[in-house]
C-alpha atoms as a PDB file:
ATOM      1  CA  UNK A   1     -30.486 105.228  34.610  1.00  0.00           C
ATOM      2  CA  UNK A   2     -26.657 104.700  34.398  1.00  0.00           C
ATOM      3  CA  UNK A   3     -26.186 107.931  33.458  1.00  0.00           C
ATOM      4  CA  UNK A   4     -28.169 109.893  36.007  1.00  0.00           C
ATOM      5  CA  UNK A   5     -25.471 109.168  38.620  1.00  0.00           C
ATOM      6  CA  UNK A   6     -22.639 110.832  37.719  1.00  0.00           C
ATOM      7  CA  UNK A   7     -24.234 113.966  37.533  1.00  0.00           C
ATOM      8  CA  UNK A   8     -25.863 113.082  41.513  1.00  0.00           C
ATOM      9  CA  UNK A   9     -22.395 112.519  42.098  1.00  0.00           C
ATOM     10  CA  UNK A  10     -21.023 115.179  40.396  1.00  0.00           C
ATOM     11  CA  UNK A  11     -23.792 117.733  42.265  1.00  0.00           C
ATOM     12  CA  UNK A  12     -23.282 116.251  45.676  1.00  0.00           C
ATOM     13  CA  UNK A  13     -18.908 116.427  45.094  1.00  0.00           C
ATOM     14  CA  UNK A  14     -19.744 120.162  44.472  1.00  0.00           C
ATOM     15  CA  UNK A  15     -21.749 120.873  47.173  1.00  0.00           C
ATOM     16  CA  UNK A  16     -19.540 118.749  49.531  1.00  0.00           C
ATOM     17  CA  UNK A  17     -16.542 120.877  48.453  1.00  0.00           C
ATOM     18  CA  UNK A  18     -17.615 124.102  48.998  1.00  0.00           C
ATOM     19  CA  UNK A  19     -18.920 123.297  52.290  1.00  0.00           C
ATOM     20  CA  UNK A  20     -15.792 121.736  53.071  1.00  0.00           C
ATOM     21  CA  UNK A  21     -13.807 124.831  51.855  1.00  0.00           C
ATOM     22  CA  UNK A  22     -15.933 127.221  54.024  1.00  0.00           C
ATOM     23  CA  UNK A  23     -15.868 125.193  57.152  1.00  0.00           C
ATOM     24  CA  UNK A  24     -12.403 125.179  57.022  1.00  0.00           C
ATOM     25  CA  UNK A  25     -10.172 127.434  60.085  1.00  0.00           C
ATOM     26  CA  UNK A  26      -7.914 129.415  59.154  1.00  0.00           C
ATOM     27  CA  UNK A  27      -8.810 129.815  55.711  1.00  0.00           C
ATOM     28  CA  UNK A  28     -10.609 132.658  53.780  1.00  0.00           C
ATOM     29  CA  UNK A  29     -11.370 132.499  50.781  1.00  0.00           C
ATOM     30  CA  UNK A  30     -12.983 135.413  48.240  1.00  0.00           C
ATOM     31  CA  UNK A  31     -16.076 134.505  46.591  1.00  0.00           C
ATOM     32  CA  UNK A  32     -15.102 134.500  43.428  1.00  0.00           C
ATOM     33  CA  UNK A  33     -11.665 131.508  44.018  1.00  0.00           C
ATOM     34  CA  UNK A  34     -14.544 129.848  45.298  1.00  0.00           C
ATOM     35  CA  UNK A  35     -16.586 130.114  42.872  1.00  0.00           C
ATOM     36  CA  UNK A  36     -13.633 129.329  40.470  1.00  0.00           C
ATOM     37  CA  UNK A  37     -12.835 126.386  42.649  1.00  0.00           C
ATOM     38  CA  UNK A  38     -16.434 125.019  42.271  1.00  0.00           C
ATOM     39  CA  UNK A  39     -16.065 125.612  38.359  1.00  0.00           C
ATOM     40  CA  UNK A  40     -12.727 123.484  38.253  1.00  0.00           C
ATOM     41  CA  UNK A  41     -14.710 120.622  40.200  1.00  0.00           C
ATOM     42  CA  UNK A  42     -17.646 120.991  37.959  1.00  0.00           C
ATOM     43  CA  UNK A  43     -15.599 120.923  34.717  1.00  0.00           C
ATOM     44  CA  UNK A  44     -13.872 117.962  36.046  1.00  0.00           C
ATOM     45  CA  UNK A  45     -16.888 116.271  37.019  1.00  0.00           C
ATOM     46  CA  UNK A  46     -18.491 117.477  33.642  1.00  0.00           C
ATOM     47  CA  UNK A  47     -14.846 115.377  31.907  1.00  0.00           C
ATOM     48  CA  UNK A  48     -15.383 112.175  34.555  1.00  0.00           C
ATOM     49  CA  UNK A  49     -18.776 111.980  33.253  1.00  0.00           C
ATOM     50  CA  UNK A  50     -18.071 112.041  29.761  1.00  0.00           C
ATOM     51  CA  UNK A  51     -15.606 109.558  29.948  1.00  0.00           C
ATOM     52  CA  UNK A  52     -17.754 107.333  31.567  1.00  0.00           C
ATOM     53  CA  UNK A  53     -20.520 107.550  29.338  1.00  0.00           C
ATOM     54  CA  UNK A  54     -17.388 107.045  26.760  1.00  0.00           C
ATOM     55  CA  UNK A  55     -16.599 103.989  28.449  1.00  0.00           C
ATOM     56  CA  UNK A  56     -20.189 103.079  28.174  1.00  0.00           C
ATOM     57  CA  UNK A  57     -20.698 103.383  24.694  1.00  0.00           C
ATOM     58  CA  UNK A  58     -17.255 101.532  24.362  1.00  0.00           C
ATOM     59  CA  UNK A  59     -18.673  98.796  26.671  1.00  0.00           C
ATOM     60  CA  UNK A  60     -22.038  97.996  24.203  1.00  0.00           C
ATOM     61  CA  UNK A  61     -20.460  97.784  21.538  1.00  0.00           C
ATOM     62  CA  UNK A  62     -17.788  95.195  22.668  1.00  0.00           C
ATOM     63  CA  UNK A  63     -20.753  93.491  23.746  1.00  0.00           C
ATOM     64  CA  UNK A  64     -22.345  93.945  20.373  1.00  0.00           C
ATOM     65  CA  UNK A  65     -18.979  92.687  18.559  1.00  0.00           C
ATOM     66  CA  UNK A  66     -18.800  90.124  20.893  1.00  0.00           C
ATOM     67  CA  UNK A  67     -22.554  88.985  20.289  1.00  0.00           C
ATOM     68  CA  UNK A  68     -21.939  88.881  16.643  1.00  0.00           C
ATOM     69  CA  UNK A  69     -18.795  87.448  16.808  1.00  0.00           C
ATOM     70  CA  UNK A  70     -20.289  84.647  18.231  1.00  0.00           C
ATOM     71  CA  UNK A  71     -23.187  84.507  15.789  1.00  0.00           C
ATOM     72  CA  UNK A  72     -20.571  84.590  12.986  1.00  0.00           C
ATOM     73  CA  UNK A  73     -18.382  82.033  15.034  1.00  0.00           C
ATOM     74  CA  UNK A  74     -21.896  79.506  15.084  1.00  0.00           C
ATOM     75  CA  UNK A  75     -22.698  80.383  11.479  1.00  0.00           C
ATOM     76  CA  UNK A  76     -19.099  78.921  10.735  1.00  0.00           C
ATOM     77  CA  UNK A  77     -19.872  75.965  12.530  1.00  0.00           C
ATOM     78  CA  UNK A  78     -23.248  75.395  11.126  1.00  0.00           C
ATOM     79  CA  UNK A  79     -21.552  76.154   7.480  1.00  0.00           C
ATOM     80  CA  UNK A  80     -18.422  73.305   8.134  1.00  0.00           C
ATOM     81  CA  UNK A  81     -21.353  70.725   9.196  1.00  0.00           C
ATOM     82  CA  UNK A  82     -23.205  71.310   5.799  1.00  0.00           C
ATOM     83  CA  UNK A  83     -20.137  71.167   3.927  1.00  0.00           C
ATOM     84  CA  UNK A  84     -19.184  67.712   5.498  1.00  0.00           C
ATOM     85  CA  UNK A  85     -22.990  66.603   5.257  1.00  0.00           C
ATOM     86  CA  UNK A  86     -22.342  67.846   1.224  1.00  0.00           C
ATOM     87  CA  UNK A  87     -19.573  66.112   1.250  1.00  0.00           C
ATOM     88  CA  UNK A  88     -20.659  62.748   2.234  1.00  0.00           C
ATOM     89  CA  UNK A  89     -23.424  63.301   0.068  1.00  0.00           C
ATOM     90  CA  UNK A  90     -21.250  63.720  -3.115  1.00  0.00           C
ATOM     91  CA  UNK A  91     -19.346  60.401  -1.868  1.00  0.00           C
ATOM     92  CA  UNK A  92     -22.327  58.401  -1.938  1.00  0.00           C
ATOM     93  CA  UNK A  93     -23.768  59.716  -5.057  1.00  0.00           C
ATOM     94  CA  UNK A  94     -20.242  58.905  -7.006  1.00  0.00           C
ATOM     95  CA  UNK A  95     -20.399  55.667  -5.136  1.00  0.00           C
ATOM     96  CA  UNK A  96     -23.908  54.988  -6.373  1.00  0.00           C
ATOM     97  CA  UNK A  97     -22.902  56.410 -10.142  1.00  0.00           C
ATOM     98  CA  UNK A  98     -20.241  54.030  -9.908  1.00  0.00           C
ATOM     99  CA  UNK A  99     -22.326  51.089  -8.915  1.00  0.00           C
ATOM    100  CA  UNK A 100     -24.746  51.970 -11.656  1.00  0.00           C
ATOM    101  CA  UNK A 101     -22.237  51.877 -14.408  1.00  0.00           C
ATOM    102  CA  UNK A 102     -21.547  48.703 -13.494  1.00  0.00           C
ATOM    103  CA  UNK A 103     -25.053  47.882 -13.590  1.00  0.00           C
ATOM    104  CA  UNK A 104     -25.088  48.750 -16.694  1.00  0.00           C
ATOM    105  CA  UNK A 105     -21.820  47.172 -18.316  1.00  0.00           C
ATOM    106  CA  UNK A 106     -23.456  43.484 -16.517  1.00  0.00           C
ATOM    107  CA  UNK A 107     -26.688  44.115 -18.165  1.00  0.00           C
ATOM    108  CA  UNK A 108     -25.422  44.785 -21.503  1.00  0.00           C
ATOM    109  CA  UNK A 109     -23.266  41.604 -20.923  1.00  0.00           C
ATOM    110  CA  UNK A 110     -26.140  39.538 -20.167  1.00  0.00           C
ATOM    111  CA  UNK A 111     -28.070  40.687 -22.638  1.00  0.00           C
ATOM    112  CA  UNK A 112     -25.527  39.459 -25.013  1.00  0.00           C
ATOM    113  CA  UNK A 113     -25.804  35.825 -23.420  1.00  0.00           C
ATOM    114  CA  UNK A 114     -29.511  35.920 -22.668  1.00  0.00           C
ATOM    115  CA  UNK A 115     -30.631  35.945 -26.239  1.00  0.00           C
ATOM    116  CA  UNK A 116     -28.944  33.374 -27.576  1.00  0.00           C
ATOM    117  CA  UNK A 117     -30.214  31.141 -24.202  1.00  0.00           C
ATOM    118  CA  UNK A 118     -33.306  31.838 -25.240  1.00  0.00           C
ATOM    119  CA  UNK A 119     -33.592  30.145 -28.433  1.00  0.00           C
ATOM    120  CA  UNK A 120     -31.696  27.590 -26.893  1.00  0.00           C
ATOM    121  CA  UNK A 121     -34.454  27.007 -24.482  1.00  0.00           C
ATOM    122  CA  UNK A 122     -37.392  27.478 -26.795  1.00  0.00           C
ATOM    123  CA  UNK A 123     -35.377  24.590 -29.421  1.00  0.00           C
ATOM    124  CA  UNK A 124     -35.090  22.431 -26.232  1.00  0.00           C
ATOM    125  CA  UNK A 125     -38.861  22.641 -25.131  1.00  0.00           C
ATOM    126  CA  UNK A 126     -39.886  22.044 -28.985  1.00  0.00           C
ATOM    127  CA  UNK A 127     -37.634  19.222 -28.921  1.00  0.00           C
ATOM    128  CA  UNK A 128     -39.448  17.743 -25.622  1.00  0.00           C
ATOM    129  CA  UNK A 129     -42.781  18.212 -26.700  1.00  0.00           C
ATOM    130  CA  UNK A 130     -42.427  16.753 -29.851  1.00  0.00           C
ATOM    131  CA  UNK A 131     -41.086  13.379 -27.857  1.00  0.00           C
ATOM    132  CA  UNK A 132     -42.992  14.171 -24.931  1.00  0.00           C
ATOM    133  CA  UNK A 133     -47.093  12.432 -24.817  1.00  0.00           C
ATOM    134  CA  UNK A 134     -49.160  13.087 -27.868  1.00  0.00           C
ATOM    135  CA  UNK A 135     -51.591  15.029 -26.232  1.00  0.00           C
ATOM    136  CA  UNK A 136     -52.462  18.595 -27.434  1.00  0.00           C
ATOM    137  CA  UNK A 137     -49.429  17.860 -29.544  1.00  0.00           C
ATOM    138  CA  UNK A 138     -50.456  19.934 -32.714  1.00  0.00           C
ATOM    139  CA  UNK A 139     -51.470  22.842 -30.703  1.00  0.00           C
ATOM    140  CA  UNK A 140     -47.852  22.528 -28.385  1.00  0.00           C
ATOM    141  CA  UNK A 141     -45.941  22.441 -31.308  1.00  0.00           C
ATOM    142  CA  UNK A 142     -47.792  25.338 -33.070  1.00  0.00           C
ATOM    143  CA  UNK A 143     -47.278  27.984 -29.855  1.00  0.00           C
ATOM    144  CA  UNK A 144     -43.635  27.064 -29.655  1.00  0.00           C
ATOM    145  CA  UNK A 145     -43.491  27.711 -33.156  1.00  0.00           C
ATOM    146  CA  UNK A 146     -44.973  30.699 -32.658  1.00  0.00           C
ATOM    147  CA  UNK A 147     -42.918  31.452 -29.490  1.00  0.00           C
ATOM    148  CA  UNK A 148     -39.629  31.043 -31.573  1.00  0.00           C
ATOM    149  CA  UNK A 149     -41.119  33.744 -34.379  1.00  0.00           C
ATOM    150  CA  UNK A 150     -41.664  36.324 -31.409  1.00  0.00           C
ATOM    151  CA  UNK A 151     -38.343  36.305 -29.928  1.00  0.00           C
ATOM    152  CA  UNK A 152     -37.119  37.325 -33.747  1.00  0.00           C
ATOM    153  CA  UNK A 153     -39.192  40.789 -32.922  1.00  0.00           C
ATOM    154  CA  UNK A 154     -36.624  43.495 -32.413  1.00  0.00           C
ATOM    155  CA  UNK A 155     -39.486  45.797 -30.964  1.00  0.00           C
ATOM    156  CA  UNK A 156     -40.060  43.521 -28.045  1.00  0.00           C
ATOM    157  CA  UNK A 157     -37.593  44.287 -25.436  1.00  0.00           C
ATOM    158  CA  UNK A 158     -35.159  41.453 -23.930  1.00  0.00           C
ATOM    159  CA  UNK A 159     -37.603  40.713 -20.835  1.00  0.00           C
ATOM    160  CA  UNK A 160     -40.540  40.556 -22.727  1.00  0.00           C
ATOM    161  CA  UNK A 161     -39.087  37.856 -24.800  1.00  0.00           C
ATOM    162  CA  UNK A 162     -37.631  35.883 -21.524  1.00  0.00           C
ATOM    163  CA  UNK A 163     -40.848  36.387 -20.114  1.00  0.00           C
ATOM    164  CA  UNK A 164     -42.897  34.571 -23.000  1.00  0.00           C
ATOM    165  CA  UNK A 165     -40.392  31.828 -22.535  1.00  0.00           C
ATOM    166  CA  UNK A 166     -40.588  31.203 -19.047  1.00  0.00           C
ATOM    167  CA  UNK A 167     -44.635  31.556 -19.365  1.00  0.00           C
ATOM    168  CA  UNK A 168     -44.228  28.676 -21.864  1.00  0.00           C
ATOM    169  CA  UNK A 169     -42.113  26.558 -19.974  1.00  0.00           C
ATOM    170  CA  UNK A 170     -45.073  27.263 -17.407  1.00  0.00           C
ATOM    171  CA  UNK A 171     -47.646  26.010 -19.371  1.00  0.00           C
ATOM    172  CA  UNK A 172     -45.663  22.785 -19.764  1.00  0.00           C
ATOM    173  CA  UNK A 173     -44.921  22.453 -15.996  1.00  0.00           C
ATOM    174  CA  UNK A 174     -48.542  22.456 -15.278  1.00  0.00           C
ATOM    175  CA  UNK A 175     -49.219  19.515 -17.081  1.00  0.00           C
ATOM    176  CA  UNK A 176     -47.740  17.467 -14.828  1.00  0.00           C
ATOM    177  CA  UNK A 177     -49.830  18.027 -12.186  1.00  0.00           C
ATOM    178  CA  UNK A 178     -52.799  17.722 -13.264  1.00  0.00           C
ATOM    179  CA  UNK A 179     -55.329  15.103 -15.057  1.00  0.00           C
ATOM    180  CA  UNK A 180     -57.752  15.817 -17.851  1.00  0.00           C
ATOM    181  CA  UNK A 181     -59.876  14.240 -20.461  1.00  0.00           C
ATOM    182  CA  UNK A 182     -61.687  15.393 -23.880  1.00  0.00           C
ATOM    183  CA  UNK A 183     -62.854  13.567 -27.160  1.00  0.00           C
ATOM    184  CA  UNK A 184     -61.519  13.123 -30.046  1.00  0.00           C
ATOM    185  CA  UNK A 185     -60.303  10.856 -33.499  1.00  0.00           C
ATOM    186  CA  UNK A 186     -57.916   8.115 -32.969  1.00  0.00           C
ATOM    187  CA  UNK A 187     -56.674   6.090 -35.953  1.00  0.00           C
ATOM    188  CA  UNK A 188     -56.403   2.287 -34.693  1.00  0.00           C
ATOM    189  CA  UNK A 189     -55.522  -0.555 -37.137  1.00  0.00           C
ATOM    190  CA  UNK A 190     -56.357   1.175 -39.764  1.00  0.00           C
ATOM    191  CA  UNK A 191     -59.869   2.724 -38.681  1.00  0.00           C
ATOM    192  CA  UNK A 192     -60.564   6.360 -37.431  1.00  0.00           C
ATOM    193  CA  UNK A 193     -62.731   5.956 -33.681  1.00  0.00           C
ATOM    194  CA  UNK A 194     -63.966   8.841 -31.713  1.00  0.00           C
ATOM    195  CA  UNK A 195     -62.718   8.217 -28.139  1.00  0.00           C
ATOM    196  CA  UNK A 196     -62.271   9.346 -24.919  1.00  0.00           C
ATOM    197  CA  UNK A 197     -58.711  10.733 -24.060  1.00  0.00           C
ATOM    198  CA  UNK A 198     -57.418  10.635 -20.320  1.00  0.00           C
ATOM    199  CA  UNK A 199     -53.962  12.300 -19.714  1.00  0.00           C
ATOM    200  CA  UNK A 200     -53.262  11.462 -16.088  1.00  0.00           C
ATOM    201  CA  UNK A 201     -49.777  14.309 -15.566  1.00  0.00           C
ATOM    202  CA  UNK A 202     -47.120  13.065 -17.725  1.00  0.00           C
ATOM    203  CA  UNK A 203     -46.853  10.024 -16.529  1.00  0.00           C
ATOM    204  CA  UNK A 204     -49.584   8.345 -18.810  1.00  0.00           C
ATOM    205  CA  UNK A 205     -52.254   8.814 -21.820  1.00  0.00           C
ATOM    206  CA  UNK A 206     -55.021   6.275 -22.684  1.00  0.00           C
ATOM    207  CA  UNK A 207     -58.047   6.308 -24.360  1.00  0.00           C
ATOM    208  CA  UNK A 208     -61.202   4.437 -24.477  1.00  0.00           C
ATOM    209  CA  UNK A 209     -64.017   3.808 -26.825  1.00  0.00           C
ATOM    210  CA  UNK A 210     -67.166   5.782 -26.694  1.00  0.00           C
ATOM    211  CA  UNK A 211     -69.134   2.463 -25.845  1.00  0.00           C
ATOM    212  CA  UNK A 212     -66.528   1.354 -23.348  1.00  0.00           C
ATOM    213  CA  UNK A 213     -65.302  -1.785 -24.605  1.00  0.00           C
ATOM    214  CA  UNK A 214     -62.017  -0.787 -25.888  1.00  0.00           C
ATOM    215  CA  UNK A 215     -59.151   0.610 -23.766  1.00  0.00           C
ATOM    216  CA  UNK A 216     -55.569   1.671 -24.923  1.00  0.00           C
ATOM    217  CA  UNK A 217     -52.678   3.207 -23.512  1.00  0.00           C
ATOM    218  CA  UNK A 218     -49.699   4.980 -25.072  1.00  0.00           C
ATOM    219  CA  UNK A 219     -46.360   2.987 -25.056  1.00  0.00           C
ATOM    220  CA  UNK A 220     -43.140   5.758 -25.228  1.00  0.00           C
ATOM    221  CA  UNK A 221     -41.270   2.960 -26.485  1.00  0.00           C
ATOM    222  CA  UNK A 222     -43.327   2.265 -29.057  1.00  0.00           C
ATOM    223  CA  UNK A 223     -44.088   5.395 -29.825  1.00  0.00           C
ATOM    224  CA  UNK A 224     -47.877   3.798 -30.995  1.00  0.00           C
ATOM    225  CA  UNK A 225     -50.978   3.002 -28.818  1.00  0.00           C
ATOM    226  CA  UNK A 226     -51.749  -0.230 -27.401  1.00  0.00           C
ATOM    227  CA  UNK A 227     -54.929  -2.082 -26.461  1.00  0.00           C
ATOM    228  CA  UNK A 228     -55.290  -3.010 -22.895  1.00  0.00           C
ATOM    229  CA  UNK A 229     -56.777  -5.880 -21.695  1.00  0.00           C
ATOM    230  CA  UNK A 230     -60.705  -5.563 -21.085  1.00  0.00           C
ATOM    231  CA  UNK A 231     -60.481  -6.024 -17.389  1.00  0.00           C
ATOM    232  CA  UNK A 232     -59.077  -2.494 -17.293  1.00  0.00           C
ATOM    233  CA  UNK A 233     -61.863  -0.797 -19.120  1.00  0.00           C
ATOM    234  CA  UNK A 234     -63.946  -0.426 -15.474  1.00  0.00           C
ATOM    235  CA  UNK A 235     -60.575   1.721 -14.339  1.00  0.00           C
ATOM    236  CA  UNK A 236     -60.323   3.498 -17.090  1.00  0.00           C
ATOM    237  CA  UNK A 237     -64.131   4.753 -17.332  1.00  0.00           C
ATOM    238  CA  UNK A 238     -63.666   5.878 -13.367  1.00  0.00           C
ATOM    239  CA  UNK A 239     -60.571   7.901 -14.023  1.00  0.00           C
ATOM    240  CA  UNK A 240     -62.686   9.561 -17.039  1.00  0.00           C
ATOM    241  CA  UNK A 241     -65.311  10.479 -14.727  1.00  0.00           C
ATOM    242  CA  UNK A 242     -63.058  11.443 -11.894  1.00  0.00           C
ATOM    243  CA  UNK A 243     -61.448  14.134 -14.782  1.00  0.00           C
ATOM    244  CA  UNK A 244     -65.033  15.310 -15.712  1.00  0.00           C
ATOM    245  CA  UNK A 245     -65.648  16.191 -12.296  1.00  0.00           C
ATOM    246  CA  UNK A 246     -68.606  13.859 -12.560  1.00  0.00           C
ATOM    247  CA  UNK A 247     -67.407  11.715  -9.499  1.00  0.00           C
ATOM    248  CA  UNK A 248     -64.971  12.675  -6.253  1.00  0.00           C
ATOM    249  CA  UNK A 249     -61.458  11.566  -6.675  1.00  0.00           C
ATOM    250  CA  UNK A 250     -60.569   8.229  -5.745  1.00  0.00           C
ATOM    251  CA  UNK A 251     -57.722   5.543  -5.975  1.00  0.00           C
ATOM    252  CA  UNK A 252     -58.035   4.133  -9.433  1.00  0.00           C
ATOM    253  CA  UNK A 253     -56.571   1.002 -10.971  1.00  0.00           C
ATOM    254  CA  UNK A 254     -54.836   1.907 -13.706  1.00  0.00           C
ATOM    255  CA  UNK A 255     -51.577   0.056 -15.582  1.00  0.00           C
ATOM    256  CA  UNK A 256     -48.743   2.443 -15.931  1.00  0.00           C
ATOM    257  CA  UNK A 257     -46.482   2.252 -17.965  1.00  0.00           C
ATOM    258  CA  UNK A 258     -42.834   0.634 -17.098  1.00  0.00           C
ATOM    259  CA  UNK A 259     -39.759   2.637 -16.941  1.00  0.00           C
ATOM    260  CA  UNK A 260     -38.699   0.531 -20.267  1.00  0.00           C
ATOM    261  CA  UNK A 261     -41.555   2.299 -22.095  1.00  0.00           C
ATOM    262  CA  UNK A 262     -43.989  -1.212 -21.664  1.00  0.00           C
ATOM    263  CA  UNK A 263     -47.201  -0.869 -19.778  1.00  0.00           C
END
């Protein structure tokens, strides 16, 4: 469409000349200078044109350049952002890698001290149980021993073996909350009874005959059982009963023993 005018232009400026030329006074002119003259125009309009669609052509593709100039100028951009988001990236990750060797160099150091705390620990909780209440004591002693052997096993990893330690020092704990009974031998002056144990936490252990008339409790100071007066037998058999589950808990009078180890 651009290109359609200069040649209306060019037709018109022709046309417009040689009318101009004819209507002039005074002037004649021979056919053929006019038709010479009408040549020269045409050739010039012919060069006017070409240099305009010249200037055309030269016109796109500055606009071209210019368009991918600027997609070259935005793919710069968009390349320095994902270098600096690289970047940052690669200062994390080496501040991460860093972090982790220290990890590392810490765990290795407490692995070093860990071990040895543990069979300080499991010595300390065999050395408790074996002063601690006779209850269970043969079976306590036996899983500690057993405990001990375990953490000896190079194929068990370090938290496996703190883990079976802490899980016994559980097993302990819960004692203390709790109150439970269950029959068994006692030897007493001598002679071998089958009893009734009551462990009430860790606070106290007594015992009482299957037909109810004799009551004991275990003195820490001692370190030996000792008969209880008969007016305590009554207690004793509700506490039993309360630990069976055969009655609802209730306050129970029961002697405890002193903080010098007498009841």
């Amino acid at each position: 469409m651009h290109r359609s005018r200069p040649k209306i232009a060019a037709a018109l400026l022709s046309a417009t000349a040689a009318a101009v030329l004819l209507s002039l006074p005074g002037t004649s002119f021979s056919a053929a200078e006019i038709k010479d003259s009408l040549g020269v125009v045409s050739k010039t309009n012919r060069s006017a044109t070409d240099s305009q669609e010249k200037i055309d052509s030269l016109a796109r593709e500055t606009r071209n350049l210019l368009e991918e100039y600027r997609k070259l100028q935005d793919g710069s951009e968009y390349q320095a952002a994902y270098t600096r988001e690289l970047e940052g990236l690669e200062q994390v990750q080496q501040a991460r890698m860093e972090s982790l060797r220290e990890q590392i160099v810490q765990a290795r150091i407490t692995r070093q001290q860990i071990v040895p705390l543990m069979r300080s620990m499991a010595d300390t909780l065999e050395k408790f149980v074996v002063l601690d209440l006779p209850f269970h004591h043969e079976e306590r002693v036996s899983a500690i021993l057993d405990l001990k052997q375990r953490l000896q096993q190079p194929e068990l990893s370090v938290t496996a073996r703190f883990r079976l330690v802490l899980e016994a020092y559980q097993l302990e704990q819960n004692y203390g909350g709790t109150i439970e009974s269950w029959r068994g031998p006692l030897q007493l002056d001598g002679k071998e009874l089958s009893v009734e144990y009551l462990r009430v936490g860790r606070v106290a252990l007594y015992f009482q005959s299957l037909d109810g008339e004799t009551s004991g409790i275990w003195s820490v100071g001692q370190q030996s059982w000792e008969v209880l007066d008969a007016d305590y037998n009554r207690g004793i058999l509700r506490a039993l009963r309360v630990a069976q589950n055969l009655t609802a808990p209730q306050l129970l009078n029961l002697p405890m023993p002193a903080a010098g180890g007498e009841s």
